[in-house]
Protein backbone atom coordinates (compact mmCIF):
# COMPACT_ATOMS: atom_id res chain seq x y z
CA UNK A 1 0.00 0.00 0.00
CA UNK A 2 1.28 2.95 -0.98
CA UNK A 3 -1.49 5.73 -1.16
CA UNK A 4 -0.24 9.46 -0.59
CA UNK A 5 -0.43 9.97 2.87
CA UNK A 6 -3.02 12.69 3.31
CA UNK A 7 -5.60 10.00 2.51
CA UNK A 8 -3.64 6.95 4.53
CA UNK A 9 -4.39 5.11 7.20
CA UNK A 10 -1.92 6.70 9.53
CA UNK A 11 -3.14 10.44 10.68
CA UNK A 12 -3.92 11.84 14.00
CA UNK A 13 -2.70 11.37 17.54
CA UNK A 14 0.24 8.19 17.50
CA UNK A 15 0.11 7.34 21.33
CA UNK A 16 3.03 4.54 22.06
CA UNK A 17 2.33 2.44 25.44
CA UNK A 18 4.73 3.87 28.48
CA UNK A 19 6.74 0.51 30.18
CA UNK A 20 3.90 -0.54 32.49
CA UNK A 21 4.24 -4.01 34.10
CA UNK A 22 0.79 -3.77 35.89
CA UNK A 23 -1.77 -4.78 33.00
CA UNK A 24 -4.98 -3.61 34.56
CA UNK A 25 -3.09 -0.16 35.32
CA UNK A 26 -1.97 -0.01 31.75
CA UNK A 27 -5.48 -0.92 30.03
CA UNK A 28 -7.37 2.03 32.54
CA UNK A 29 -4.06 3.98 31.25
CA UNK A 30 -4.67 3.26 27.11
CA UNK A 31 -8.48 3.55 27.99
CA UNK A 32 -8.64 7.55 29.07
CA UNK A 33 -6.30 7.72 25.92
CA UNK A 34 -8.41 6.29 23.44
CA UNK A 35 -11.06 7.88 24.70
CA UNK A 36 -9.68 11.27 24.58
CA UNK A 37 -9.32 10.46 20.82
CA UNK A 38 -6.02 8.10 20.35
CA UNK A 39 -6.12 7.05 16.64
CA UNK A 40 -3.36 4.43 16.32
CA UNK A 41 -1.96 2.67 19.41
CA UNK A 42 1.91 1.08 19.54
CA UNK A 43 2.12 -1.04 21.83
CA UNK A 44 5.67 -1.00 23.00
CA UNK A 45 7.55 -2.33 26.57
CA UNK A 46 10.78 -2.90 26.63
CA UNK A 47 11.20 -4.05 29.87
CA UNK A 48 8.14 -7.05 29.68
CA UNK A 49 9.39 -10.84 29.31
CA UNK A 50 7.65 -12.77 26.27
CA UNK A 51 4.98 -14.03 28.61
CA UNK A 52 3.92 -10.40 29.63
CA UNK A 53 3.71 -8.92 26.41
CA UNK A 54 1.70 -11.36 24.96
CA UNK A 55 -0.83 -10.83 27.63
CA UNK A 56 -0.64 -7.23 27.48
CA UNK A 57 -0.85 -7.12 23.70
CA UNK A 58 -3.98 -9.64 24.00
CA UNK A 59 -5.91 -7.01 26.10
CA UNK A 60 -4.46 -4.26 24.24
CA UNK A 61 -6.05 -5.62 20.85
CA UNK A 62 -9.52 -5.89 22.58
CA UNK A 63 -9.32 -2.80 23.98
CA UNK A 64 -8.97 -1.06 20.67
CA UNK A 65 -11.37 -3.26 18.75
CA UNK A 66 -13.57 -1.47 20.88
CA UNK A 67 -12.61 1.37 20.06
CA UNK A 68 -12.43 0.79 16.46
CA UNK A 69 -8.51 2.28 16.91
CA UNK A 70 -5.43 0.95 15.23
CA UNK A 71 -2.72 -1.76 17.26
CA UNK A 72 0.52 -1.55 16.09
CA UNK A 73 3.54 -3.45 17.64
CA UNK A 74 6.75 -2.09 18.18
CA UNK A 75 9.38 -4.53 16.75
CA UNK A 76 8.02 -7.49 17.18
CA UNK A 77 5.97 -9.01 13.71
CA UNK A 78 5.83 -12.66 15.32
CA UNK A 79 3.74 -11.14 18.27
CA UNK A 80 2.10 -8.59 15.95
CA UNK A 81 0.55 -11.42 13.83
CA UNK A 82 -0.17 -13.73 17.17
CA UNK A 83 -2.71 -11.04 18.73
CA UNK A 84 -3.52 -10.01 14.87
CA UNK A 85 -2.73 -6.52 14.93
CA UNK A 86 -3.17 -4.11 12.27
CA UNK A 87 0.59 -4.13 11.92
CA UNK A 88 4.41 -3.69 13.47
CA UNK A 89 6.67 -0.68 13.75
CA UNK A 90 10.48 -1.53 13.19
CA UNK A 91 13.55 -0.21 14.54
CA UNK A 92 16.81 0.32 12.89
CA UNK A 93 17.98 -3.07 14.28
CA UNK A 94 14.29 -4.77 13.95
CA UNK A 95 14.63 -6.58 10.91
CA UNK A 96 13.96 -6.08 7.07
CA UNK A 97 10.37 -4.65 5.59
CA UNK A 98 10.37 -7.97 3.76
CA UNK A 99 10.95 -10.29 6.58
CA UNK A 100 7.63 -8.78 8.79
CA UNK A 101 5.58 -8.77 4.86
CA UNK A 102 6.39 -12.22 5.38
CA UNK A 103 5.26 -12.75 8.95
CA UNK A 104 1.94 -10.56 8.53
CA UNK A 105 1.03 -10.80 4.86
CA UNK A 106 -0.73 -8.47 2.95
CA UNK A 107 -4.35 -8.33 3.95
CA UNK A 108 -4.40 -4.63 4.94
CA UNK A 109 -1.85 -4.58 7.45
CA UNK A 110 1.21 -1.81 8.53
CA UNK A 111 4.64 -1.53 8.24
CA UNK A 112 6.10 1.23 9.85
CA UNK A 113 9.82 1.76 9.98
CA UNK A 114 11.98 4.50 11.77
CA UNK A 115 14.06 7.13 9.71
CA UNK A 116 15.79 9.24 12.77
CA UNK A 117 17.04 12.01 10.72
CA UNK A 118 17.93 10.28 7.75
CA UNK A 119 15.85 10.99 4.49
CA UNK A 120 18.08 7.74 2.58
CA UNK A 121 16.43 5.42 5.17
CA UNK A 122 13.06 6.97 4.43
CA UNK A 123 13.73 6.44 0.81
CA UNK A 124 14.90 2.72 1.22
CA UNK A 125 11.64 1.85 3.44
CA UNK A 126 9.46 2.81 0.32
CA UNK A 127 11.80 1.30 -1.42
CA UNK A 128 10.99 -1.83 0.43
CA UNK A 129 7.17 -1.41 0.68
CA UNK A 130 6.79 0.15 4.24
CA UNK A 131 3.47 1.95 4.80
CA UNK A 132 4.39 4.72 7.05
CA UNK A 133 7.89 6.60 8.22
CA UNK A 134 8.63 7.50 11.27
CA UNK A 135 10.97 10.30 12.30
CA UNK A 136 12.53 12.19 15.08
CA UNK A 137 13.46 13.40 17.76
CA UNK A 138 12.20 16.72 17.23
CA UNK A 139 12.69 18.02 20.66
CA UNK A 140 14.00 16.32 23.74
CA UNK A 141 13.04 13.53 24.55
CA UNK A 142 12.80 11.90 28.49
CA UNK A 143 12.30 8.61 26.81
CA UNK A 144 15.13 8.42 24.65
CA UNK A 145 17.40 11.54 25.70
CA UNK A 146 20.09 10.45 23.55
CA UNK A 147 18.46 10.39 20.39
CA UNK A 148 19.58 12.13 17.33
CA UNK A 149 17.81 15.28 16.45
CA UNK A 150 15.52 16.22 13.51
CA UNK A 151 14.06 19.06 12.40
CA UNK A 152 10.65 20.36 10.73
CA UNK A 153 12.73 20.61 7.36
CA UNK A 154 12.97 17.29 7.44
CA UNK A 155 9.07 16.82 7.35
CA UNK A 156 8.63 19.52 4.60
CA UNK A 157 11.38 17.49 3.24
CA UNK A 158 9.90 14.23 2.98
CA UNK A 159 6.50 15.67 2.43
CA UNK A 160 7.84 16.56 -1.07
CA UNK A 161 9.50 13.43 -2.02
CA UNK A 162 7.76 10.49 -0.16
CA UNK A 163 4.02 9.71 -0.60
CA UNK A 164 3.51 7.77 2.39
CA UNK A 165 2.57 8.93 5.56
CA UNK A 166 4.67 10.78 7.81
CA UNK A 167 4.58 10.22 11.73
CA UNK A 168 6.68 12.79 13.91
CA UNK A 169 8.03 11.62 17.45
CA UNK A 170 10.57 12.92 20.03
CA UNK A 171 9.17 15.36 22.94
CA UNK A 172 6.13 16.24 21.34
CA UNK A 173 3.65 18.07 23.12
CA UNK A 174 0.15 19.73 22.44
CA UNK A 175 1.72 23.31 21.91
CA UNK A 176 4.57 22.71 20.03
CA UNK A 177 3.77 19.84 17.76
CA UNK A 178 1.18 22.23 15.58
CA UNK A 179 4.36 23.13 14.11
CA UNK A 180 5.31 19.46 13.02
CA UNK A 181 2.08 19.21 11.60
CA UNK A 182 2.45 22.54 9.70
CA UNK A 183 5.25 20.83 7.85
CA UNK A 184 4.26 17.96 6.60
CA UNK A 185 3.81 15.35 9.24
CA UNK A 186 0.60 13.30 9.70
CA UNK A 187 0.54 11.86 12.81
CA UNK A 188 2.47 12.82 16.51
CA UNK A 189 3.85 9.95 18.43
CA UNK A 190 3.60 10.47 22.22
CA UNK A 191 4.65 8.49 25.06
CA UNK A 192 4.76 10.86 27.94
CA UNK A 193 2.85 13.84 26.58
CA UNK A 194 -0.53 11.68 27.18
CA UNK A 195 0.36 8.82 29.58
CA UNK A 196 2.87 10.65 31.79
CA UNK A 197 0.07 13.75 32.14
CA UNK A 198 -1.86 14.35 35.10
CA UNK A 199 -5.11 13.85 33.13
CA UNK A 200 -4.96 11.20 30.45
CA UNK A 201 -7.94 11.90 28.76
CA UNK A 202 -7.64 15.59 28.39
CA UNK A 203 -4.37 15.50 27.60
CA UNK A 204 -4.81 13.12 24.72
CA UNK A 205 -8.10 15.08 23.39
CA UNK A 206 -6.08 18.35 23.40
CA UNK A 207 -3.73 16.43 20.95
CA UNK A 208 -6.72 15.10 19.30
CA UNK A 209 -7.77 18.62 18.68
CA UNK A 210 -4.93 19.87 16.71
CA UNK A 211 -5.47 20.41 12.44
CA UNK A 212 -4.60 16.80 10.99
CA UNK A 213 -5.96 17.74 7.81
């Protein structure tokens, strides 16, 4: 799939799971999310054994059923096509395009691969048939505070010579990632923005609220 990304399947607010070992804590977490108007979930925890994940991802893929929401998993296609998500996001060490194709098949579902800052990896995921890029960081980041930088001309960038969607991450927040979206990208990725907030629900509807379009 390969439709210009202004009419893909990938727009809106991106929330990625925070590493939460208590299940029912992280499915009351995901639910004020989704119902402040999460549009793709990624289920990601580093820190969960095989056992844990599986579990998680199981409730995580009823939960949004219910919510007629995206699941993507982060790295993982095996586990992505056990719970039958709607797809996997991969890493720079994660493993080829063609290798989670293979896992998931066709039949509608997502590959998403990180760029960073680097437009040649961008190019080399469509190259491969990936359905969404990821880049970033675009600000600091608690989560990752090492990671390399990128910036909106990046986005405006891409926007001009990749017709896939674009999905922004990095220490986005409700005020400053209207300017991400200004140039080019269609979808934030949050972590803490939305599950390390005060209010969940309000703090993913006031990402929800920003021009997607």
């Amino acid at each position: 799939m390969t439709s210009h990304s202004r009419n893909g399947p990938i727009k809106g607010l991106y929330a990625i799971t925070p590493d939460e070992p208590d299940t029912a804590e992280l499915l009351c977490k995901v639910r004020l999310a989704l119902l402040g108007g999460v549009r793709i979930l990624q289920y990601r925890n580093k820190a969960a054994d095989a056992v844990l994940r599986l579990k998680q991802a199981i409730a995580l893929r009823k939960l949004t059923h219910e919510f007629s929401v995206r699941l993507i998993i982060n790295d993982d296609a095996k586990l992505a096509q056990q719970v039958d998500a709607d797809g996997v996001h991969l890493g720079g060490e994660d493993g080829s395009v063609a290798a989670a194709r293979a896992a998931l098949g066709r039949n509608g579902k997502l590959i998403g691969v990180s760029c960073y800052n680097r437009m040649a990896l961008a190019h080399e995921a469509v190259r491969q048939g990936a359905d969404y890029v990821a880049f970033g960081s675009f600000f600091a980041s608690a989560v990752k505070p090492g990671a390399v930088a990128a910036s909106p001309d990046l986005l405006r960038q891409a926007r001009r010579e990749i017709a896939l969607p674009l999905v922004a991450i990095g220490g986005i927040t409700a005020h400053n990632g209207a300017r991400l979206l200004e140039a080019g990208a269609d979808a934030l990725a949050v972590i803490s923005a939305v599950f390390g907030a005060a209010d969940i629900r309000d703090a993913a509807r006031q990402f929800a609220n920003l021009n997607y379009s």
